[in-house]
C-alpha atoms as a PDB file:
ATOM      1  CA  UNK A   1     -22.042  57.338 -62.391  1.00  0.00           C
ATOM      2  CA  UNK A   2     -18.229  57.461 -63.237  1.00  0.00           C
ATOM      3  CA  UNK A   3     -17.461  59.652 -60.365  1.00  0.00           C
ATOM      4  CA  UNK A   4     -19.638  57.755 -57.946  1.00  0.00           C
ATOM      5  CA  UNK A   5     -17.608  54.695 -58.889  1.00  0.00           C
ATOM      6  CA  UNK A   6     -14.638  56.965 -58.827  1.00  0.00           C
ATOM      7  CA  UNK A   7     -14.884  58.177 -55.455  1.00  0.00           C
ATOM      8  CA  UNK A   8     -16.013  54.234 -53.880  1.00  0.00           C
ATOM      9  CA  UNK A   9     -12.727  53.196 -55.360  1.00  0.00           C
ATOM     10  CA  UNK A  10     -10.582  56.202 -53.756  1.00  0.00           C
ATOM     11  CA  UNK A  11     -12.332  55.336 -50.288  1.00  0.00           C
ATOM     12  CA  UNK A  12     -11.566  52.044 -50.161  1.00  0.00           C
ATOM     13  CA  UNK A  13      -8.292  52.462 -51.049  1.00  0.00           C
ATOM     14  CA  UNK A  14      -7.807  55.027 -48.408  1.00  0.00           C
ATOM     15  CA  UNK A  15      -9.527  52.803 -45.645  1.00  0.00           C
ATOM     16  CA  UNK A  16      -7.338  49.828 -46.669  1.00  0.00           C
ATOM     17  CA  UNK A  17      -4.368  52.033 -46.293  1.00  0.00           C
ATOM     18  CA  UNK A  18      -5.229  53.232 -42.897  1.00  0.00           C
ATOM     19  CA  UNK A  19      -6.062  49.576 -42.095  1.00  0.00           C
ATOM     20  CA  UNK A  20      -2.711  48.544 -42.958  1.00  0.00           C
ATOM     21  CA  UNK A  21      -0.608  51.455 -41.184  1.00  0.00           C
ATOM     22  CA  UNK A  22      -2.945  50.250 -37.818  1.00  0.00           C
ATOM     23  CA  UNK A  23      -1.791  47.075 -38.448  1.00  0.00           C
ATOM     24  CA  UNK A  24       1.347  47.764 -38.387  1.00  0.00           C
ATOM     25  CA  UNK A  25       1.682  50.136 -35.657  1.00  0.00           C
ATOM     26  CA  UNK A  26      -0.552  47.536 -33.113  1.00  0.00           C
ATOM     27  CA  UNK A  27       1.368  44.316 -34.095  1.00  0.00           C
ATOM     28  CA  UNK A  28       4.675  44.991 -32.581  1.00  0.00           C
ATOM     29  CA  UNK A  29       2.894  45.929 -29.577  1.00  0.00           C
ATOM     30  CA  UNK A  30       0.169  43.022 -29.562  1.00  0.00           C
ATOM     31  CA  UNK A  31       3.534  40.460 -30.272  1.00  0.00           C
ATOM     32  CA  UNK A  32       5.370  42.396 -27.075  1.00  0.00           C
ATOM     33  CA  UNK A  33       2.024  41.277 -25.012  1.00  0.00           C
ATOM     34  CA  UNK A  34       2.029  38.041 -25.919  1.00  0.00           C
ATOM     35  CA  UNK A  35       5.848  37.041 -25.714  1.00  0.00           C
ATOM     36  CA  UNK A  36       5.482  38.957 -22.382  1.00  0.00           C
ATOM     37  CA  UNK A  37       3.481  35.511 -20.984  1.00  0.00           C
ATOM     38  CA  UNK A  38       6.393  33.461 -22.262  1.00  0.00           C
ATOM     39  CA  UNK A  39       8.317  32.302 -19.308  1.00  0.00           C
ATOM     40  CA  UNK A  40      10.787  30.356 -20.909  1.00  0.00           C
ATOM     41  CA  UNK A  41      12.468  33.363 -24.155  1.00  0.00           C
ATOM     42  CA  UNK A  42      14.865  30.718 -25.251  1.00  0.00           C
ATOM     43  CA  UNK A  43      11.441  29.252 -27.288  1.00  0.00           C
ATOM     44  CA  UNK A  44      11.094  32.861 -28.534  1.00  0.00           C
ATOM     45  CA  UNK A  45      14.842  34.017 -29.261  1.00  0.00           C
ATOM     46  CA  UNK A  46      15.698  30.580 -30.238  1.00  0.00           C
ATOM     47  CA  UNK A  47      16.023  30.513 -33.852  1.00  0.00           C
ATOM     48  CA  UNK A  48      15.721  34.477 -34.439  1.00  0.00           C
ATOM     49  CA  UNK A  49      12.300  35.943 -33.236  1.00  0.00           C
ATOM     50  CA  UNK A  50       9.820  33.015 -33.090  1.00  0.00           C
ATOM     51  CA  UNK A  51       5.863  34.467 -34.737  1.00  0.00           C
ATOM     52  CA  UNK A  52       4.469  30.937 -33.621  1.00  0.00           C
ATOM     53  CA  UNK A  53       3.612  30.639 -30.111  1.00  0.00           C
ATOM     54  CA  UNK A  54       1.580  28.650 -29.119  1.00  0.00           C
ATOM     55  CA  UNK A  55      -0.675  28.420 -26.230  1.00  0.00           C
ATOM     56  CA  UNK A  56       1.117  26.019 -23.449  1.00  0.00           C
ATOM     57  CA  UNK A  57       4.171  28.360 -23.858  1.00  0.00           C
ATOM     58  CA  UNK A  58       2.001  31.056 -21.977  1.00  0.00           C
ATOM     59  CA  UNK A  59       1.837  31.577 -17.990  1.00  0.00           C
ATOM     60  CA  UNK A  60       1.815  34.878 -15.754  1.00  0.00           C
ATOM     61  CA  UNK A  61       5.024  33.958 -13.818  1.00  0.00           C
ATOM     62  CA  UNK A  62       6.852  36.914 -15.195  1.00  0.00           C
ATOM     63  CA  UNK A  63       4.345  39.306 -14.131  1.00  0.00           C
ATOM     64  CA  UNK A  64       4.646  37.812 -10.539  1.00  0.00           C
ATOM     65  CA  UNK A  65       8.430  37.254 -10.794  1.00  0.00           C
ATOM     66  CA  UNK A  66       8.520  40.995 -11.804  1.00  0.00           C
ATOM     67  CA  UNK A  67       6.830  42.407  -8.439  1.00  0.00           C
ATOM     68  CA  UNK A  68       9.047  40.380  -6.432  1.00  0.00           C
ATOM     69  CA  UNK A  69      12.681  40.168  -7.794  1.00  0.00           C
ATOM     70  CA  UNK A  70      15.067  42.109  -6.267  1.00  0.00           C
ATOM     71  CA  UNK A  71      12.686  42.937  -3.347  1.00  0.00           C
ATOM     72  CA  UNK A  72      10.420  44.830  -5.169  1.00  0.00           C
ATOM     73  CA  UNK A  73      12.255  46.973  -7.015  1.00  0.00           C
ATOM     74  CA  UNK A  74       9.770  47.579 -10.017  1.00  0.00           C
ATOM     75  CA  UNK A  75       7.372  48.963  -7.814  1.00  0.00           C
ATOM     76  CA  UNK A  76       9.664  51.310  -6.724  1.00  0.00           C
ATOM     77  CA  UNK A  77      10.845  52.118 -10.047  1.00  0.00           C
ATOM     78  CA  UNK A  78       6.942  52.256 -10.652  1.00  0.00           C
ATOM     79  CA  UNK A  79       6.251  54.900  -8.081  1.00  0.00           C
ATOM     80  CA  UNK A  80       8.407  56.762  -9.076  1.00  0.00           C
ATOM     81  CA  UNK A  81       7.331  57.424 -12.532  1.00  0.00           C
ATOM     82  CA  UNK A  82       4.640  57.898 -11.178  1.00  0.00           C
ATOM     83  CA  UNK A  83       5.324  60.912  -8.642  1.00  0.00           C
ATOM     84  CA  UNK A  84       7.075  62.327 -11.211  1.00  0.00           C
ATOM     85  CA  UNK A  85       4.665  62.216 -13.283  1.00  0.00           C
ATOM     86  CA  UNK A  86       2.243  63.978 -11.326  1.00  0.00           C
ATOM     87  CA  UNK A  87       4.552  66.868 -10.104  1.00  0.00           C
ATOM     88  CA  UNK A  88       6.044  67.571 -13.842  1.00  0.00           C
ATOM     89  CA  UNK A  89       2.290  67.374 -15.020  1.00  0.00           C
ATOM     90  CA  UNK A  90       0.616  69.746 -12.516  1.00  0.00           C
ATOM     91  CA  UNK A  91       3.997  72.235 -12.081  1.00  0.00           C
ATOM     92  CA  UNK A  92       4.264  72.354 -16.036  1.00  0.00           C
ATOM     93  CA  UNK A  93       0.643  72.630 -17.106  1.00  0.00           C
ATOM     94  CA  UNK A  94      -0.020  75.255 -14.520  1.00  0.00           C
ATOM     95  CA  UNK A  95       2.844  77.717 -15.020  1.00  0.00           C
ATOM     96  CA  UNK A  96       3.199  76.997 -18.716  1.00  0.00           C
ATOM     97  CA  UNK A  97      -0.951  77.999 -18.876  1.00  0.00           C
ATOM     98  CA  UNK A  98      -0.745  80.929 -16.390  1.00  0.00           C
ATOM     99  CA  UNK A  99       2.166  82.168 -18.427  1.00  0.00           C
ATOM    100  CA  UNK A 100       0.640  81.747 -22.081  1.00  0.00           C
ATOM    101  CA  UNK A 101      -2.752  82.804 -20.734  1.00  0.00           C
ATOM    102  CA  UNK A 102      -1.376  86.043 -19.790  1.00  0.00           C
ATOM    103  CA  UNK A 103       1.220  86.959 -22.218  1.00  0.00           C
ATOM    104  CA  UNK A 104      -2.068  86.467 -25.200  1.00  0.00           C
ATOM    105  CA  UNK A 105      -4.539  88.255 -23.175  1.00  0.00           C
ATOM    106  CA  UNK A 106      -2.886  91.401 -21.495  1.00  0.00           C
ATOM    107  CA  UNK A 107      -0.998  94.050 -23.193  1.00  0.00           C
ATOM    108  CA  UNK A 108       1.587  95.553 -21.527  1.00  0.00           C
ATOM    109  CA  UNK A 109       5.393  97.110 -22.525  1.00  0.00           C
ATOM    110  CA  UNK A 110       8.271  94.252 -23.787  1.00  0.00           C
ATOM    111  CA  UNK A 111       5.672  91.787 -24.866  1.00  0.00           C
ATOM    112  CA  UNK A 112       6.807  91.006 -27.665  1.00  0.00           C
ATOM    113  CA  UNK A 113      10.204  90.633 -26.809  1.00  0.00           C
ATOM    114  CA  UNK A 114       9.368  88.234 -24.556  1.00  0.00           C
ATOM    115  CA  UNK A 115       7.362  86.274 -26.935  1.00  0.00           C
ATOM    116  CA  UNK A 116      10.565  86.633 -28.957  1.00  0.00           C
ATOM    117  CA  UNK A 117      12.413  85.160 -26.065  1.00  0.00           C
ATOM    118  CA  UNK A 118      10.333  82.459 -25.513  1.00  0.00           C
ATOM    119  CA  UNK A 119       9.816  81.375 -28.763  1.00  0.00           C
ATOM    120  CA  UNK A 120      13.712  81.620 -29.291  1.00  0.00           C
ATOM    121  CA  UNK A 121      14.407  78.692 -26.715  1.00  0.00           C
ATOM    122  CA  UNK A 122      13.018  76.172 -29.214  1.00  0.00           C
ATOM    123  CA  UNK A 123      15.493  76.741 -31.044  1.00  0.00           C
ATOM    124  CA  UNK A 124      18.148  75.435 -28.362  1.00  0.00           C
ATOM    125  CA  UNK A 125      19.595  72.064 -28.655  1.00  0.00           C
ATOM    126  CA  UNK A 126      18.350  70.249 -25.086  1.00  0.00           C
ATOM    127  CA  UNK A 127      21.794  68.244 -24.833  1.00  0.00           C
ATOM    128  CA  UNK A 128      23.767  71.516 -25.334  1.00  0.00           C
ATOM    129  CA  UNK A 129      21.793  72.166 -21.250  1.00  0.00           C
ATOM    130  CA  UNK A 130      22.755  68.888 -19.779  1.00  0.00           C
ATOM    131  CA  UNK A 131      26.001  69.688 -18.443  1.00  0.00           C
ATOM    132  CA  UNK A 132      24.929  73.542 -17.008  1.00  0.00           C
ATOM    133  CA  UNK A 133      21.563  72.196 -15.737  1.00  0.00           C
ATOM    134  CA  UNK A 134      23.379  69.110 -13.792  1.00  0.00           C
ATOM    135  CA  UNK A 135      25.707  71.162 -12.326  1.00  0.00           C
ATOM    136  CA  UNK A 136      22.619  73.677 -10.924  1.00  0.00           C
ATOM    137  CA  UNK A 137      19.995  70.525  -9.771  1.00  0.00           C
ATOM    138  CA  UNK A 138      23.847  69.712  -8.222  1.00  0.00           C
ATOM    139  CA  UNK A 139      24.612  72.823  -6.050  1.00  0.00           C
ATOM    140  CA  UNK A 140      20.886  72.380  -4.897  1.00  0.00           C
ATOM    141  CA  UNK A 141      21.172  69.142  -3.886  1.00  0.00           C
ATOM    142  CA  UNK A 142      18.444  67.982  -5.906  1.00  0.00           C
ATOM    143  CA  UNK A 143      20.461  64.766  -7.503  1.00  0.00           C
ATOM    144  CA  UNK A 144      18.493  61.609  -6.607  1.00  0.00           C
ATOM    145  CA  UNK A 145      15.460  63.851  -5.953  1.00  0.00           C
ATOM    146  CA  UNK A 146      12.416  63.994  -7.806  1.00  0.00           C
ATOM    147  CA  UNK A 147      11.911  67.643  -7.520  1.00  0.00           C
ATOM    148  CA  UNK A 148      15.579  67.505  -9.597  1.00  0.00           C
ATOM    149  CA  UNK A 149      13.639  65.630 -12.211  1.00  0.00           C
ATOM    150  CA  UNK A 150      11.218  67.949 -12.453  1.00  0.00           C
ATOM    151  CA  UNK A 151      12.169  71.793 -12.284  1.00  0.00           C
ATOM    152  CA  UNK A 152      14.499  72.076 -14.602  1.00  0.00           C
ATOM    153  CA  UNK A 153      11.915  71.342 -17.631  1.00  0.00           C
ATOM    154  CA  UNK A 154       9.094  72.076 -15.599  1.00  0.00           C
ATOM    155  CA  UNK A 155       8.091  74.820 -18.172  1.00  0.00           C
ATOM    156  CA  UNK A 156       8.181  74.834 -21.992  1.00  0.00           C
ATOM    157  CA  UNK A 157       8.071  77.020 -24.798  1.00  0.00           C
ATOM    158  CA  UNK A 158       6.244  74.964 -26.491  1.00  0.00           C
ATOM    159  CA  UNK A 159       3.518  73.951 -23.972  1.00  0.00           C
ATOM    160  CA  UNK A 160       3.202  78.075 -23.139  1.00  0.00           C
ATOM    161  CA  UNK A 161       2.937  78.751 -27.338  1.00  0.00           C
ATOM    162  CA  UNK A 162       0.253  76.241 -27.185  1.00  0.00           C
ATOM    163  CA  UNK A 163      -1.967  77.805 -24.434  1.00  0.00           C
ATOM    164  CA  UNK A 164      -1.282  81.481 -26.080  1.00  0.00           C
ATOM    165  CA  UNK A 165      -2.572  79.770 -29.331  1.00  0.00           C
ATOM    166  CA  UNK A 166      -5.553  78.662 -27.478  1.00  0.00           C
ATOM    167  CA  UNK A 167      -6.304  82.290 -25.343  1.00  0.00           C
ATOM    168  CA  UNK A 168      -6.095  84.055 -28.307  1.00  0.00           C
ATOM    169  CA  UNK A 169      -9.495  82.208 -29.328  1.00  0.00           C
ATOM    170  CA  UNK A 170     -10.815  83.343 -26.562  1.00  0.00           C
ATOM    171  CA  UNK A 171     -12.849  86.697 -25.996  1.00  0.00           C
ATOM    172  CA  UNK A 172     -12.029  89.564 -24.348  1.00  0.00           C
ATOM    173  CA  UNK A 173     -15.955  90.489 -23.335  1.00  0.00           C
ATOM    174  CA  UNK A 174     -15.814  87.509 -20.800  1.00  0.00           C
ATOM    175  CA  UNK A 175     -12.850  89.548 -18.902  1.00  0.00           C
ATOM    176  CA  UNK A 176     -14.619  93.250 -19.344  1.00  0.00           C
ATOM    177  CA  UNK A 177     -17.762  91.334 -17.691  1.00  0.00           C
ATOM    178  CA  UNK A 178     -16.063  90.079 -14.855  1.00  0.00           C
ATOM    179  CA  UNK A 179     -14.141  93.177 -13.977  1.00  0.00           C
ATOM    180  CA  UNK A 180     -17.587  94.877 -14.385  1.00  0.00           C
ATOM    181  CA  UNK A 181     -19.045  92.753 -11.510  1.00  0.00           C
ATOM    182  CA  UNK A 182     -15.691  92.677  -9.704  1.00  0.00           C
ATOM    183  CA  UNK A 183     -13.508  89.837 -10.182  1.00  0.00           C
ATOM    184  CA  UNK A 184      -9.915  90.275  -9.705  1.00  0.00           C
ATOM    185  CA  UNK A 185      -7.421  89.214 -12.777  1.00  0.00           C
ATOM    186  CA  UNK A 186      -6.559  85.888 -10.812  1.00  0.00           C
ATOM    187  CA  UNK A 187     -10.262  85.287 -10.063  1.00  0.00           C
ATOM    188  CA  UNK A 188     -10.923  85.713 -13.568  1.00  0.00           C
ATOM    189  CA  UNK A 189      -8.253  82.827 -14.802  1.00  0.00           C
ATOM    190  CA  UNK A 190      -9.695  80.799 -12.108  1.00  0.00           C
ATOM    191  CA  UNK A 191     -13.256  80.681 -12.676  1.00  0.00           C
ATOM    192  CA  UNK A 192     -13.641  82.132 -15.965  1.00  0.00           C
ATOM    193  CA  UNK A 193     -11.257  81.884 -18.330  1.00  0.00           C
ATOM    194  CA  UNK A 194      -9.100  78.762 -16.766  1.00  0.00           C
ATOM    195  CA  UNK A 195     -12.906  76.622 -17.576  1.00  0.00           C
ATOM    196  CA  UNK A 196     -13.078  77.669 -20.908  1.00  0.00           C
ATOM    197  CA  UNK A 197      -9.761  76.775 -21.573  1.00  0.00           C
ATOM    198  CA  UNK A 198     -10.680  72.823 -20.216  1.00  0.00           C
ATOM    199  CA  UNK A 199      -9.817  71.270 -24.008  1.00  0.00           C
ATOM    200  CA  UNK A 200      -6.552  72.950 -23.993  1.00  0.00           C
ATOM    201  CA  UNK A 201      -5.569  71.561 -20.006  1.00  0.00           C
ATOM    202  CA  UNK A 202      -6.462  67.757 -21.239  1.00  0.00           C
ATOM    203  CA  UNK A 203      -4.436  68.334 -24.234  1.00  0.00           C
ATOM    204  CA  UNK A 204      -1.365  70.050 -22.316  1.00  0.00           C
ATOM    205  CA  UNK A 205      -2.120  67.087 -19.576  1.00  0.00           C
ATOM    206  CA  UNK A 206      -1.520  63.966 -21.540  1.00  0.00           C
ATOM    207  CA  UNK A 207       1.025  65.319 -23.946  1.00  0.00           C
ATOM    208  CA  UNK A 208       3.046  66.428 -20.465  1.00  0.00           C
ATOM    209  CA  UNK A 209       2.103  62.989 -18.535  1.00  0.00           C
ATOM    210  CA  UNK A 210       3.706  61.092 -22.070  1.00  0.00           C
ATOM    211  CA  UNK A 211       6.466  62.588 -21.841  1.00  0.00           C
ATOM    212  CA  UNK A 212       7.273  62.672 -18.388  1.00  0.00           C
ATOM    213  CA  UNK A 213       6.768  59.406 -18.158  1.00  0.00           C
ATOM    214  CA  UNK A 214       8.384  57.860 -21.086  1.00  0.00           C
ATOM    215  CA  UNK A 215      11.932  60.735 -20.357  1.00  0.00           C
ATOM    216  CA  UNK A 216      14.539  58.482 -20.296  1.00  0.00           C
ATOM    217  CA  UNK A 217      17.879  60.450 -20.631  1.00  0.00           C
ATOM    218  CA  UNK A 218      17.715  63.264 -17.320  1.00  0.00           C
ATOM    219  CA  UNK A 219      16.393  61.009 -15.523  1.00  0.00           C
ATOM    220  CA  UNK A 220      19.174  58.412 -15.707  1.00  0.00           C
ATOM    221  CA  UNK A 221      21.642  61.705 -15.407  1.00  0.00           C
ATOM    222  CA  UNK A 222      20.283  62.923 -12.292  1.00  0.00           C
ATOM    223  CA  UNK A 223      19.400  59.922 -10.484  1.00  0.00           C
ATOM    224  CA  UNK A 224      21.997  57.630  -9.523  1.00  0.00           C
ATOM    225  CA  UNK A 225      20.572  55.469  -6.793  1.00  0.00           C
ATOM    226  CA  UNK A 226      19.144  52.038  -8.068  1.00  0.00           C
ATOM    227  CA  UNK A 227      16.036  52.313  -6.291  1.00  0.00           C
ATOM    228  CA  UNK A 228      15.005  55.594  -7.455  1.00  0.00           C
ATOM    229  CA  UNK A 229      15.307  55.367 -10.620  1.00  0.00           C
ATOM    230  CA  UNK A 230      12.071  55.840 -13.367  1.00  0.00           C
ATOM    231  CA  UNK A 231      10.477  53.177 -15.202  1.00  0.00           C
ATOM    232  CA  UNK A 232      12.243  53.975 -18.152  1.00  0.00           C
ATOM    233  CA  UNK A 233      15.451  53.960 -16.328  1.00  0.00           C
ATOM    234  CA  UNK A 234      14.972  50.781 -14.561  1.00  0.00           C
ATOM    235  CA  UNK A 235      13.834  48.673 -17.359  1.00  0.00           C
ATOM    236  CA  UNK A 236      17.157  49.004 -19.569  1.00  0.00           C
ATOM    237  CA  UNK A 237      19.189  47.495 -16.009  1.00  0.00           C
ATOM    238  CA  UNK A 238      17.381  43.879 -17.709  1.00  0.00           C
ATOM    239  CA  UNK A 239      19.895  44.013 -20.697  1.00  0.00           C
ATOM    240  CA  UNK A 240      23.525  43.844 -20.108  1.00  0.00           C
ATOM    241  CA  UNK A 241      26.529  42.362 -21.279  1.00  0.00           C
ATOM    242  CA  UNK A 242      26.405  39.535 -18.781  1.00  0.00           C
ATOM    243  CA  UNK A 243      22.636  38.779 -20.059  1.00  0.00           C
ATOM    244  CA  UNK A 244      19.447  40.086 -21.293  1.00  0.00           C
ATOM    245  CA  UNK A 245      16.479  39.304 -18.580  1.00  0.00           C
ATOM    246  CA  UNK A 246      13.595  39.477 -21.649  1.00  0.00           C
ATOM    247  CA  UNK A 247      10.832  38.086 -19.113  1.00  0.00           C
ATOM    248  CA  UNK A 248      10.907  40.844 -17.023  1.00  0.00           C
ATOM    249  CA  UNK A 249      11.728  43.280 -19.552  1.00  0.00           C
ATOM    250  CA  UNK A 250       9.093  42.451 -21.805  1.00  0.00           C
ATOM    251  CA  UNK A 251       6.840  42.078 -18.827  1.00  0.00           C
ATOM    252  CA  UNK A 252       7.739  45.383 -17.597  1.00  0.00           C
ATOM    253  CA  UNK A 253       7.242  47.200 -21.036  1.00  0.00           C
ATOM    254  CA  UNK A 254       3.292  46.100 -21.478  1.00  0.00           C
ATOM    255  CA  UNK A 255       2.957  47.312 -17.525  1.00  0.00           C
ATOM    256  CA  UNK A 256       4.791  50.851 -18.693  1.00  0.00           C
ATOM    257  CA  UNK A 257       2.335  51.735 -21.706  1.00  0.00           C
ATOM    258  CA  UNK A 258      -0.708  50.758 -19.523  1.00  0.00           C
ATOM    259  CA  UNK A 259      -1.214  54.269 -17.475  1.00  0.00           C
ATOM    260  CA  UNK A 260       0.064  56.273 -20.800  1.00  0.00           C
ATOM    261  CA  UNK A 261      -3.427  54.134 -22.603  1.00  0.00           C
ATOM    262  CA  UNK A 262      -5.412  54.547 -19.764  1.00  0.00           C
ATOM    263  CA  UNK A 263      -5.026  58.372 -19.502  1.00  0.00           C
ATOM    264  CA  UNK A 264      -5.715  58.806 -23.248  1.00  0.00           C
ATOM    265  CA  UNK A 265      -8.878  56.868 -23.716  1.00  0.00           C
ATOM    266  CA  UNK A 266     -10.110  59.145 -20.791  1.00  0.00           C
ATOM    267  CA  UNK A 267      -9.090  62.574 -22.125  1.00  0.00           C
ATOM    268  CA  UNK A 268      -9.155  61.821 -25.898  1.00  0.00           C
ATOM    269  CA  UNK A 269     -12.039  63.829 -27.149  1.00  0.00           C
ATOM    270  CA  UNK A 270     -11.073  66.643 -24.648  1.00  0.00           C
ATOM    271  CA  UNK A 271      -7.682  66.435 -26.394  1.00  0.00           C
ATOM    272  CA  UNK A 272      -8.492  66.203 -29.806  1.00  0.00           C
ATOM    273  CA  UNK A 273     -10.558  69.377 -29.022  1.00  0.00           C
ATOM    274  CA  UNK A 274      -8.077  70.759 -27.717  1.00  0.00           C
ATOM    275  CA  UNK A 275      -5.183  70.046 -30.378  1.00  0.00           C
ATOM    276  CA  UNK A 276      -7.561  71.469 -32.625  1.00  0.00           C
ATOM    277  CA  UNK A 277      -8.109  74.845 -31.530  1.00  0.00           C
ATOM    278  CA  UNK A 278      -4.475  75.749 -30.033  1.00  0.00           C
ATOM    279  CA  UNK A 279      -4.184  75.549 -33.778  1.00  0.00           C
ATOM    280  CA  UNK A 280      -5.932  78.499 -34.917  1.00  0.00           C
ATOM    281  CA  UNK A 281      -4.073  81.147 -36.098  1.00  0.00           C
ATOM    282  CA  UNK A 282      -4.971  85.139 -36.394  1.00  0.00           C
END
């Protein structure tokens, strides 16, 4: 009876916990959304960070305002995250999966040494690449390109240790039967093997997509132009030392998270599957 009561106690001490760590990581969020409606931020920023606001504060002029200031230039910055997006997404999860796929499933001579060399650029500091990997995107006049956005992080070590973690869960009879009936190696990532690795592609997808999207610092390196900058990018241009535009910033901010939400509550039970078995070790 004690350790019925006992273990009661402990859950609802663990679900109030949780409850309270939601909490807190929605409110900031849920206040951002709000005060994002607020078309007049001296009522917000007035005496510190107002909590009160109240309803005739609210309107949707600074999502309007936001499509058409400057001639459009959040769409711009908008499509452009998003193109990115795409082409870091599909280059990255394709090479990174082709490359992990067959490094775990084939044996062949220096394997292991170029695990070892894979693995080994984790270990190098990303800013200590800024200055050699401008100066290549440079010579191929790639600056205020998206493709210059893209290839130089299109693969990962990371993202290729994950899909080698995944493989190696993965049988070796499906291969032997398709080479019996006469697949080819690429047919047999295509329609074999590349299908049962589905929970590891969703995973790789919106872990890719987030960051892509939310990459703030190559982006503003390699793109210089004001109209082709990112989201990310764009959005900081609303604070300067001449004035902080908070309507469209905050305005901008809710639109940015949006597609990141969106692609999550699609793909999150593919992705929890998937987190959970590029874990498995041996």
């Amino acid at each position: 009876m004690v350790n019925k009561r006992n273990k009661i106690i402990y859950k609802c001490v663990i679900t109030l916990i949780l409850l309270m760590i939601t909490v807190a990581s929605i409110a900031p969020f849920i206040y951002l959304a709000v005060t994002s409606f607020v078309s007049d931020m001296s009522l917000v920023f007035k005496n510190g960070i107002a909590l009160k606001i109240t309803p005739d504060m609210l309107d949707v002029s600074n999502y309007f305002l936001l499509w058409t200031e400057d001639d459009g230039l959040f769409f711009s910055w908008f499509k452009n995250s998003v193109c990115i997006t795409i082409l870091f997404t599909i280059i990255s999860v394709l090479l990174s999966a082709m490359v992990g796929y067959g490094v775990q499933m084939y044996e062949f001579r220096g394997r292991k040494l170029i695990i070892i060399m894979i693995m080994s650029t984790m270990m190098i500091p990303l800013e200590t690449l800024m200055i050699p990997l401008y100066n290549e995107v440079s010579k191929m006049h790639l600056l205020n390109t998206y493709m210059g956005v893209v290839l130089p992080f299109a693969v990962s070590a990371f993202t290729i240790y994950f899909f080698m973690q995944f493989a190696h869960s993965l049988s070796h009879e499906y291969m032997d039967a398709a080479r019996i009936d006469g697949c080819g190696e690429i047919r047999i990532f295509t329609k074999i093997m590349g299908p049962l690795m589905k929970p590891a592609f969703a995973s790789m997808i919106i872990l890719q997509a987030t960051t892509a999207w939310n990459d703030f610092l190559w982006p503003l390196i390699v793109m210089s132009k004001n109209d082709r900058f990112t989201l990310s990018v764009g959005l900081q241009t609303y604070l300067s030392p001449y004035g902080n535009n908070y309507n469209l910033l905050f305005a901008g901010a809710v639109l940015s998270v949006i597609p990141v939400m969106i692609l999550f509550f699609l793909c999150q039970n593919l992705f929890m599957e998937g987190m959970i078995a590029g874990g498995i070790k041996g």
